[in-house]
Protein backbone atom coordinates (compact mmCIF):
# COMPACT_ATOMS: atom_id res chain seq x y z
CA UNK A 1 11.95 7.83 -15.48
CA UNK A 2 9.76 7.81 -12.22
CA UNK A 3 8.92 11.36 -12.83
CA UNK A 4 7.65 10.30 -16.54
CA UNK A 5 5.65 7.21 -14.75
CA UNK A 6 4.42 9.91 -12.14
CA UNK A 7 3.28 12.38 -15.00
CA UNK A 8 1.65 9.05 -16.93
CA UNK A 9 0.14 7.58 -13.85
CA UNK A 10 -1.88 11.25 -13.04
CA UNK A 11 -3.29 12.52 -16.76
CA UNK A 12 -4.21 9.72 -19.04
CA UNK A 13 -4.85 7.40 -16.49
CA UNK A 14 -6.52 9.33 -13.47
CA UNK A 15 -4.49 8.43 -10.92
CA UNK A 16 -5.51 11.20 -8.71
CA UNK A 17 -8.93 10.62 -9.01
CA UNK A 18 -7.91 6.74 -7.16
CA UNK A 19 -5.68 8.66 -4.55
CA UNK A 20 -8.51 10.67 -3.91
CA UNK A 21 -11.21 7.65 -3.77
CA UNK A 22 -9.13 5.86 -2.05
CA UNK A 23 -8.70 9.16 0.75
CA UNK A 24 -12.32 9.44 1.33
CA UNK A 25 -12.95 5.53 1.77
CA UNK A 26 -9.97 5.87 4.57
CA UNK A 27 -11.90 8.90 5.98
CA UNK A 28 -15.31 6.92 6.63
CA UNK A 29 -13.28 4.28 8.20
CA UNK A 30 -11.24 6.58 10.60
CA UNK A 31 -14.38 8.86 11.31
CA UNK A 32 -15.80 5.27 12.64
CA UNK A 33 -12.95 5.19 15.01
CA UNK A 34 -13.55 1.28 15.24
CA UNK A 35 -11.99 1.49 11.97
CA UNK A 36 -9.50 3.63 12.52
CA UNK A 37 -6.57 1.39 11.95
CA UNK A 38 -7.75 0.79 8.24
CA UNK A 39 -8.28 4.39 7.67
CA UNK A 40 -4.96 5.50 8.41
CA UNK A 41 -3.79 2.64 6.63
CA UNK A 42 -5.63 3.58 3.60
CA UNK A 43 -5.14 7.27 3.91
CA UNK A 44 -1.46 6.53 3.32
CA UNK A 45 -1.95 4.49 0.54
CA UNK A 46 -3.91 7.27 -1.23
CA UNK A 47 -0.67 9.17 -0.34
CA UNK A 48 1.53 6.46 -2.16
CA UNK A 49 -0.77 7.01 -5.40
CA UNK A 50 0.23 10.65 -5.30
CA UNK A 51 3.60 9.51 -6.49
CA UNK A 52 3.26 5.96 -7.13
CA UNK A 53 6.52 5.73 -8.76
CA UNK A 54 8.57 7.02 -6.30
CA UNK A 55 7.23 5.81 -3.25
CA UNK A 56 6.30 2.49 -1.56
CA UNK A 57 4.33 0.94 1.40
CA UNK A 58 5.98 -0.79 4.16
CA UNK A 59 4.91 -2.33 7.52
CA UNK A 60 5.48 -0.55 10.62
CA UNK A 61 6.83 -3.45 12.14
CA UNK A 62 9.44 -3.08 9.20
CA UNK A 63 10.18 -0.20 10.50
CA UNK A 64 9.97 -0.42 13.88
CA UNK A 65 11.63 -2.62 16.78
CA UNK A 66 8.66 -3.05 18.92
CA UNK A 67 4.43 -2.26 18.81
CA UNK A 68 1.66 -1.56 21.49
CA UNK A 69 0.75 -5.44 22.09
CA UNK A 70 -3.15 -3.93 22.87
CA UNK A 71 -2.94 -1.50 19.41
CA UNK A 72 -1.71 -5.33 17.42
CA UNK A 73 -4.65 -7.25 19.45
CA UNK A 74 -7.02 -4.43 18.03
CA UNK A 75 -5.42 -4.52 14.59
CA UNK A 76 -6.45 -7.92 14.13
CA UNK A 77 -9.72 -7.92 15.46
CA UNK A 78 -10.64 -5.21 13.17
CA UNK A 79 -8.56 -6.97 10.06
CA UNK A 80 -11.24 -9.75 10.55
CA UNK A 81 -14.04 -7.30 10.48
CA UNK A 82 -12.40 -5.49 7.26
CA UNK A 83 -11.89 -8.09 5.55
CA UNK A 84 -15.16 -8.00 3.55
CA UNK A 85 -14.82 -4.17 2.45
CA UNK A 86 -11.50 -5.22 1.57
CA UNK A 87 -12.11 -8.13 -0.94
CA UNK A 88 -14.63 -5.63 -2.60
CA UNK A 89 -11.84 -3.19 -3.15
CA UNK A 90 -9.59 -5.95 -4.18
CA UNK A 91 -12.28 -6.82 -6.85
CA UNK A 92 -12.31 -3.34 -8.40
CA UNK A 93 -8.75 -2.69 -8.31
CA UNK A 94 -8.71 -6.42 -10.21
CA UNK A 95 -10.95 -5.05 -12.70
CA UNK A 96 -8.59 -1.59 -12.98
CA UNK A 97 -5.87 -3.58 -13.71
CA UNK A 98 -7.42 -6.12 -16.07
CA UNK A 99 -8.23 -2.86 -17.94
CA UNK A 100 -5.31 -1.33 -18.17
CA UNK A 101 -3.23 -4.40 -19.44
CA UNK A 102 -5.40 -4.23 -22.81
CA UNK A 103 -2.68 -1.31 -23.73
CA UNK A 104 0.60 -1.45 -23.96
CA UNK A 105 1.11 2.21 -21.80
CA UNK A 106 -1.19 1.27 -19.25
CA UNK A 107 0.81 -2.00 -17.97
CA UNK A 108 3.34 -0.21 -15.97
CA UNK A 109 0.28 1.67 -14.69
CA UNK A 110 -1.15 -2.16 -14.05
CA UNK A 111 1.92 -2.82 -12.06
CA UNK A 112 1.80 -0.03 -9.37
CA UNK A 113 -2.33 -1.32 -8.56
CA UNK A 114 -1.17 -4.76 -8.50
CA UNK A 115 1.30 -3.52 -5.82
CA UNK A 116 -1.27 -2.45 -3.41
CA UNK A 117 -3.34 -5.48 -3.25
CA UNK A 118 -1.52 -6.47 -0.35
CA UNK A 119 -2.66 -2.84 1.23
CA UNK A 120 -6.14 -3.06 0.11
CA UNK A 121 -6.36 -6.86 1.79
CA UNK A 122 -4.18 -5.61 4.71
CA UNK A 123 -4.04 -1.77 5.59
CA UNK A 124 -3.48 -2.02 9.40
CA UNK A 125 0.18 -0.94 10.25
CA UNK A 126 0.88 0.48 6.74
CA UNK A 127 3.05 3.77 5.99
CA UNK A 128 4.27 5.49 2.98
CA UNK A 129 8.02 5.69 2.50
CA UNK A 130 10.20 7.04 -0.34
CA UNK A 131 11.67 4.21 -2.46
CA UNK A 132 14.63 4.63 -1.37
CA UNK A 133 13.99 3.91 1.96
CA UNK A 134 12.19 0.62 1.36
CA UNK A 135 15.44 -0.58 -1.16
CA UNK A 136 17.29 0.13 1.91
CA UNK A 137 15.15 -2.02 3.89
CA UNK A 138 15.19 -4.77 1.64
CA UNK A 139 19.44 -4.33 1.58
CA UNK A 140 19.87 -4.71 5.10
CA UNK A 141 17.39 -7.98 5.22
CA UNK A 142 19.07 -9.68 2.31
CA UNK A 143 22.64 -9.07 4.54
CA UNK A 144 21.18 -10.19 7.51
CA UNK A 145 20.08 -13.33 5.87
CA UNK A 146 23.94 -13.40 3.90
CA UNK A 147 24.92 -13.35 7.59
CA UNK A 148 23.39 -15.95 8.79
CA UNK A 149 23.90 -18.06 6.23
CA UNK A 150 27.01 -17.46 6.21
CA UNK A 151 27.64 -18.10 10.26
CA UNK A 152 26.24 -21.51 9.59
């Protein structure tokens, strides 16, 4: 089935052509270096449109135990900066997705843009994993909680 969503996603819908826009905006910003955090960001969210089905962003911190506390100082400063180019981005992937829920194929299509809002509002610290990775993320959180909970 994500193979079939990956297929739809790419032909009648152009999904490449967004993985590729969404590339070359990440390029400007790391060719900036200021904005380097955003670019890489970005740059591997145009990588999760490749195969939007079968992959999904996660936070480094996720991922990892500890971060460079000067690399998270400089992640927010530039997040503030950002944060205008990234509204604007919000607003057109908005409009994509208003689109696209005015047929009945297109809302799964809908679905993956609507999950990567939170990337286009927040790229800093942002990787591509395979979905199986991030359901095994979201496994060992919901037992740690169970844990704790049940420790109580």
């Amino acid at each position: 089935m994500r193979i079939l969503g990956n297929i739809i996603w790419h032909f009648p819908f152009f999904g490449f052509l967004n993985a590729l826009f969404t590339f070359l905006v990440g390029g400007l910003f790391v060719i900036t270096v200021v904005g380097a955090p955003i670019g890489l960001g970005l740059i591997q969210l145009s990588r999760m449109y490749l195969s939007p089905f079968s992959s999904a962003m996660v936070s480094k911190d996720d991922l990892q135990s500890e971060q460079n506390k000067y690399w998270k100082t400089f992640g927010i400063i530039v997040r503030i900066v950002y944060f205008p180019f990234g509204l604007l981005l919000c607003f057109v992937t908005i409009l994509q997705i208003a689109g696209l829920f005015i047929s009945l194929i297109g809302i799964p299509v809908a679905l993956v843009l609507a999950k990567s809002l939170s990337t286009y509002f927040n790229p800093v610290g942002k990787v591509c994993v395979p979905k199986a990775v991030k359901d095994e993320m979201e496994r060992r959180n919901a037992e740690a909680q169970v844990n704790r909970y049940a420790s109580r």
